[in-house]
Protein backbone atom coordinates (compact mmCIF):
# COMPACT_ATOMS: atom_id res chain seq x y z
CA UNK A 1 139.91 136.69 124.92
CA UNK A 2 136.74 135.74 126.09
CA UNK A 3 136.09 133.30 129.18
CA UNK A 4 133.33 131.96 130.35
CA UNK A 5 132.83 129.89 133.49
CA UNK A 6 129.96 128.47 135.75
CA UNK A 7 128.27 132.17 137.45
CA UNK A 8 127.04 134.05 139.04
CA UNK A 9 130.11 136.79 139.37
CA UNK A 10 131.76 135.42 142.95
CA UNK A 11 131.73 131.66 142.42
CA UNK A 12 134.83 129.73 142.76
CA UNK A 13 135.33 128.77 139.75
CA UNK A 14 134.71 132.72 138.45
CA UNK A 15 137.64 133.69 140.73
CA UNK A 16 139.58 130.68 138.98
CA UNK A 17 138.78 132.22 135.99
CA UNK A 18 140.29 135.61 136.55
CA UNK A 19 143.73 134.19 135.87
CA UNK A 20 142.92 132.74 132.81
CA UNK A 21 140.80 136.10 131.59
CA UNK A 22 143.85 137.90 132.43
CA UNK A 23 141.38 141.34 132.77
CA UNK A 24 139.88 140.35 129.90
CA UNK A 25 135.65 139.62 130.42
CA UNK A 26 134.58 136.77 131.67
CA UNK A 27 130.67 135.86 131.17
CA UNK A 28 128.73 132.98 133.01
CA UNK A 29 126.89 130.08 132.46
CA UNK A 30 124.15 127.89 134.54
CA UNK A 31 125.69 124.60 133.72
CA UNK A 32 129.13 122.86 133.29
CA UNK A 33 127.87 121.04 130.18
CA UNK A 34 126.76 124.40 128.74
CA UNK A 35 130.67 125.70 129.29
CA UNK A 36 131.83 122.92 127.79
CA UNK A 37 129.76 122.95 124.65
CA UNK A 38 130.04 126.45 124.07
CA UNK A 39 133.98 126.07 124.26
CA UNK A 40 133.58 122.89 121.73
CA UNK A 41 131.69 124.89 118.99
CA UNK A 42 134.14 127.74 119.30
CA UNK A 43 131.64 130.44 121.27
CA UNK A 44 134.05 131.47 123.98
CA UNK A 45 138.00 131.07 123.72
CA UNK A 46 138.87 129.72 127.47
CA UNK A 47 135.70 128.12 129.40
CA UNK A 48 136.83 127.23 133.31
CA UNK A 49 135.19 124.13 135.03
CA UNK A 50 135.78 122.56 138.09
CA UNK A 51 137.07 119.18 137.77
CA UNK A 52 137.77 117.37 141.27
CA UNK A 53 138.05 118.71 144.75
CA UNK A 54 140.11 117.61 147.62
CA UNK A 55 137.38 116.69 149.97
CA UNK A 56 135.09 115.61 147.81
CA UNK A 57 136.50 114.23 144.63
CA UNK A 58 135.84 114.27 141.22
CA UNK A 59 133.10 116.34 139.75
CA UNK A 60 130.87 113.96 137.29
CA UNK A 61 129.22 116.56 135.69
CA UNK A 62 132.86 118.16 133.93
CA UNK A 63 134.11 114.05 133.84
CA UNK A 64 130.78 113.52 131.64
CA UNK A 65 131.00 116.62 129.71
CA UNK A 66 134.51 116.08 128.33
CA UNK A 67 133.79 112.58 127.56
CA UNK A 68 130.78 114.00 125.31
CA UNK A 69 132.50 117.00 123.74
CA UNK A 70 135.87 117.09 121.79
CA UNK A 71 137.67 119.95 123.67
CA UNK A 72 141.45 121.14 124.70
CA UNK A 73 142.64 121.57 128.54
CA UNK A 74 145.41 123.98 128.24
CA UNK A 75 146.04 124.91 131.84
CA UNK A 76 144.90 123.55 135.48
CA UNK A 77 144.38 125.81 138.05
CA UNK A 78 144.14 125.03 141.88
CA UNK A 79 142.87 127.08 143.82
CA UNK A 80 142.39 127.16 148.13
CA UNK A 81 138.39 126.76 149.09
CA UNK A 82 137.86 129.33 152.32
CA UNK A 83 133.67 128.80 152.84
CA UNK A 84 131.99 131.26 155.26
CA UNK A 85 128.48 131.18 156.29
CA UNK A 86 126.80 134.32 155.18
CA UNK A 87 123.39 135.76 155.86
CA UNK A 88 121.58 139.36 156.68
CA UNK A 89 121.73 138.42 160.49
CA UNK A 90 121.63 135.43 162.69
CA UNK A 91 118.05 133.89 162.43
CA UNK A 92 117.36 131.65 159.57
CA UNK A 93 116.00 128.85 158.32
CA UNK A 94 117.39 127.99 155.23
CA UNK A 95 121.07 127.11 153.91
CA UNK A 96 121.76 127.48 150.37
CA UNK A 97 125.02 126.71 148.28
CA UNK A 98 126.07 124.53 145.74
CA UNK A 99 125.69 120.62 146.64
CA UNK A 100 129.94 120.27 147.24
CA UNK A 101 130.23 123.28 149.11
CA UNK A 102 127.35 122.00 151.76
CA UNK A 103 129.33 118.52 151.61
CA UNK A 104 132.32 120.37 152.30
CA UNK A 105 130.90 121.64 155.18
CA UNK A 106 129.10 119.07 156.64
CA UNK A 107 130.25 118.87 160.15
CA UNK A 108 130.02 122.21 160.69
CA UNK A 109 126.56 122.03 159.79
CA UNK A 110 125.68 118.82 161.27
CA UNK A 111 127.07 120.45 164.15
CA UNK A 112 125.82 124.25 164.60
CA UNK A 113 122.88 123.90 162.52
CA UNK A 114 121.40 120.92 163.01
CA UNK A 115 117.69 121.81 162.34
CA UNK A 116 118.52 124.35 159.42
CA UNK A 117 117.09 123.04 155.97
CA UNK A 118 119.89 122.41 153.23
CA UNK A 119 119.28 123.39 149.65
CA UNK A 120 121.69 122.35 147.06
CA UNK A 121 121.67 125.58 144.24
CA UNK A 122 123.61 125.73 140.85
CA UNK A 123 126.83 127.52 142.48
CA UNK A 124 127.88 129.24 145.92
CA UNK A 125 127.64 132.53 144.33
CA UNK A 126 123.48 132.07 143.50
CA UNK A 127 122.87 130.87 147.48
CA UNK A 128 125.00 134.02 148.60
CA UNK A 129 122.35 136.05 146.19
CA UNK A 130 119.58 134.09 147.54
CA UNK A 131 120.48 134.68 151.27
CA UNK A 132 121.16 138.72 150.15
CA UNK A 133 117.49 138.76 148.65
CA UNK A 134 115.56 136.20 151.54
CA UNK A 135 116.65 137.13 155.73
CA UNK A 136 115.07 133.37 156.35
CA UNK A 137 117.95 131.77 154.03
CA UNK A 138 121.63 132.16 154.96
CA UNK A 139 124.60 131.12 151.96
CA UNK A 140 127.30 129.65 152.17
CA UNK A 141 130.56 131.02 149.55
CA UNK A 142 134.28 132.86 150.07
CA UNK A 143 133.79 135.54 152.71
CA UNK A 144 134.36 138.42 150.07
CA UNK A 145 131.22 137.82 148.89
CA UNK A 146 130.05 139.69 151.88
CA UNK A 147 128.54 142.91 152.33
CA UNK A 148 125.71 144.94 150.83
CA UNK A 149 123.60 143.66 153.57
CA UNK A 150 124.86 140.27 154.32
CA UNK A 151 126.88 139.62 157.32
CA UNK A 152 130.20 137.29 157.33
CA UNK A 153 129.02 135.19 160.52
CA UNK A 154 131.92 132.34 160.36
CA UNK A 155 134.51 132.26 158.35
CA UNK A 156 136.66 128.69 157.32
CA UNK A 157 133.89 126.73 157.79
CA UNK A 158 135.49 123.66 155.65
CA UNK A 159 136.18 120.43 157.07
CA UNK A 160 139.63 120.63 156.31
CA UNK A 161 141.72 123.27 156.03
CA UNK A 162 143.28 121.79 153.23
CA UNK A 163 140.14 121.76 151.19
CA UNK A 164 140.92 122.77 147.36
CA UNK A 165 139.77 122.47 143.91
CA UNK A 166 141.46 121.80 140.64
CA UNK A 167 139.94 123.89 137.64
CA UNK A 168 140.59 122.78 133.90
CA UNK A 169 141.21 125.51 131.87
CA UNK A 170 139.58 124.50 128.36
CA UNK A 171 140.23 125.53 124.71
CA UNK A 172 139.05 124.84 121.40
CA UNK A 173 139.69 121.31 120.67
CA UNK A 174 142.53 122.94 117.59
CA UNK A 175 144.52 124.35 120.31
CA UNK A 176 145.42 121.17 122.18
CA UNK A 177 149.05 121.28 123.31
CA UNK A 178 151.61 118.65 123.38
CA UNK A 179 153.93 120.86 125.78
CA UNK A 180 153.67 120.27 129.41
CA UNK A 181 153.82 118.95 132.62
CA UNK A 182 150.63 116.84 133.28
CA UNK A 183 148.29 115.19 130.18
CA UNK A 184 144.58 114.17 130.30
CA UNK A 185 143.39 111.32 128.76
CA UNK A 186 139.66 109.79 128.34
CA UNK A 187 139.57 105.89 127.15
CA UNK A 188 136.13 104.34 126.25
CA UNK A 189 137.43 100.92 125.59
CA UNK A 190 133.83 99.68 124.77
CA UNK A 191 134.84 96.12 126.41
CA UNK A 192 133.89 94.52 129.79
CA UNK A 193 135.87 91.37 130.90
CA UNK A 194 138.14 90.26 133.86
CA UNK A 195 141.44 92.30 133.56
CA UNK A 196 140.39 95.08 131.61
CA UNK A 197 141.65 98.12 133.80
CA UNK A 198 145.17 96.46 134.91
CA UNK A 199 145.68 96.37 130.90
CA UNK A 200 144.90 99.91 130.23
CA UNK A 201 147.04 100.83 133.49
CA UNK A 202 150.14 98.70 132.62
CA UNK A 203 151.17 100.89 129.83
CA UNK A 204 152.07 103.76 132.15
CA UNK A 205 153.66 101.50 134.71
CA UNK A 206 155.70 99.65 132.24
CA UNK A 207 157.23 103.37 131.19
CA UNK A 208 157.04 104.74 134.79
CA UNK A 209 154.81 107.00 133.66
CA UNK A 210 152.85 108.30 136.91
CA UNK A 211 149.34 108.11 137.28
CA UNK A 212 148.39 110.75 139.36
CA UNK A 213 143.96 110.39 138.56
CA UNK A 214 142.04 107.66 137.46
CA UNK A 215 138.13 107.63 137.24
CA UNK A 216 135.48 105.28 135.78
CA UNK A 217 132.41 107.03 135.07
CA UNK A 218 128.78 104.80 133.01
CA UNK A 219 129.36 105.41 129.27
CA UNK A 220 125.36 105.37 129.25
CA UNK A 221 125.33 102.68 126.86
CA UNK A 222 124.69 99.95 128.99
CA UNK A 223 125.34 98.80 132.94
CA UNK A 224 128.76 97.80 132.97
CA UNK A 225 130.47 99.51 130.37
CA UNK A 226 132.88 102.17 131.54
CA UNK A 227 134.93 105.39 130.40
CA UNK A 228 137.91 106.08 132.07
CA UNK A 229 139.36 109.44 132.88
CA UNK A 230 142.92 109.28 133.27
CA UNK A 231 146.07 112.13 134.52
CA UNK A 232 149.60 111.33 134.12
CA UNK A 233 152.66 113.27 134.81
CA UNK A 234 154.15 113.51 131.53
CA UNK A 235 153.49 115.55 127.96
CA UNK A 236 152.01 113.89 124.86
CA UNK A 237 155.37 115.72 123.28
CA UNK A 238 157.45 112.75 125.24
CA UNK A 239 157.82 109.19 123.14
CA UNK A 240 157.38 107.09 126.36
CA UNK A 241 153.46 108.66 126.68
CA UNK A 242 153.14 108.46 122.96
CA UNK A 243 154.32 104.61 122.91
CA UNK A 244 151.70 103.88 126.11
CA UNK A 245 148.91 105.02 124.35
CA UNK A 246 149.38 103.02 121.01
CA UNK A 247 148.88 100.43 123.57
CA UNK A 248 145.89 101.88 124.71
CA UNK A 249 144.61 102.53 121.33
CA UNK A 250 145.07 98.89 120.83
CA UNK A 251 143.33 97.72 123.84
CA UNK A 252 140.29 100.11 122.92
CA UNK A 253 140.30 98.98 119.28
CA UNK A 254 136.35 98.70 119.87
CA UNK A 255 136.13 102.13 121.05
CA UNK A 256 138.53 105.10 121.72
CA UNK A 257 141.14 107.01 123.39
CA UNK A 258 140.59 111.00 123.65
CA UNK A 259 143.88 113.02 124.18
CA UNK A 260 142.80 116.57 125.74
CA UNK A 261 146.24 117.80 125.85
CA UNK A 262 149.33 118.61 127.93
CA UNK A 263 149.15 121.58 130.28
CA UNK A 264 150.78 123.15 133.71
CA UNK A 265 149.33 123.79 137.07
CA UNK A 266 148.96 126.79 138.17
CA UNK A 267 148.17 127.30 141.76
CA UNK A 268 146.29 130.77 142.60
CA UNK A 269 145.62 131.82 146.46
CA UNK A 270 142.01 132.47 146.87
């Protein structure tokens, strides 16, 4: 089976990946979007992105992409973030990772590095290459990316210790499951008035379905018109979620309701 997720080999979201490869080869892309489409036209069988992280939320980028491509989520995977500072020694100017992972760190850097420049990369893995290739720039990524000249100088760096991502595990859009514990949903009801969101949340309350996400992200149509990204606890195999959104689909008559699929969590220590 072959995976492909955001690279280079020691991101995050490449050691998310491992558990869906399952030893099988995983290849890399620059770009969430380009995971996504690749997955949508059938180039790769699993693609992993990251989809929202406990510090700081949602990623747009993967919320945008699945709005814009017809895919499957077949499995979420959480996984613990641990972010060390690493760099060939302790004089540098420079500190590189991806823009959440600097976020993530923030008072930590506000704090010890106050003058250092921040530069937001593509992923954690290309500012640990960047600080392994440049002694002025140090990176920031999990402490086993270590080594071969780069030093581990702090380790747990986060914020919070609780700090985590979720990871969607996508499919072709054919292999969209109605078995499991959680479903993803994306509404484009294509409608702006007073009330609009309390009618496309009363569905699930009215079946005690629970909402456990919901995001609003531009449709890029015009200001003020919305897509939603929604989670529930419950399977598109159960009548109450099937029965909540032919209400939706009414409410969005206009525009449309995208079911991604029903999947499990899976949580994998990092």
């Amino acid at each position: 089976m072959e995976t492909v997720t955001l690279g280079p080999e020691g991101t995050y979201s490449h050691r998310a990946a491992t558990a869906v490869a399952d030893g099988d080869e995983i290849e890399f892309r620059q770009s969430v979007t380009s995971i996504v489409n690749a997955v949508a036209g059938g180039e790769y069988d699993r693609g992993v992105i990251p989809i929202e992280n406990s510090i700081e939320g949602s990623v747009t980028e993967s919320l945008d992409a699945l709005a814009e491509y017809d895919v499957a989520v077949v499995r979420e995977i959480v996984t613990p973030i641990r972010h060390a500072l690493l760099a060939q020694g302790p004089e540098f100017d420079t500190i590189a990772s991806h823009s959440q992972a600097l976020a993530q760190c923030r008072s930590y850097l506000e704090r010890e590095f106050p003058n250092a420049t921040l530069e937001a990369v593509a992923s954690t893995a290309q500012g640990v290459e960047f600080a392994r290739d440049d002694a002025s720039m140090a990176g920031i990524g999990h402490p086993d990316n270590g080594g071969d000249g780069l030093e581990v100088l702090a380790e747990d760096i986060q914020d919070q210790d609780s700090n985590a991502t979720r990871f969607f595990a996508l499919a072709p859009a054919e292999e969209r499951s109605k078995g499991g514990g959680k479903s993803t949903l994306v509404v484009y009801p294509n409608a702006n008035y007073p009330g609009l969101l309390l009618e496309l949340l009363e569905p699930f309350a009215e079946r005690e379905i629970n909402l456990t996400r919901v995001e609003s992200r531009p449709s890029g149509q015009r200001l003020g018109d919305y897509v939603f990204h929604v989670d529930i606890e419950a399977g598109l195999y159960e009548a109450r979620t099937n029965e909540a959104i032919a209400d939706l689909e009414e409410l969005a008559e206009k525009g449309w309701v995208r079911r991604l699929g029903s999947y499990d969590t899976e949580h994998v220590v990092g």
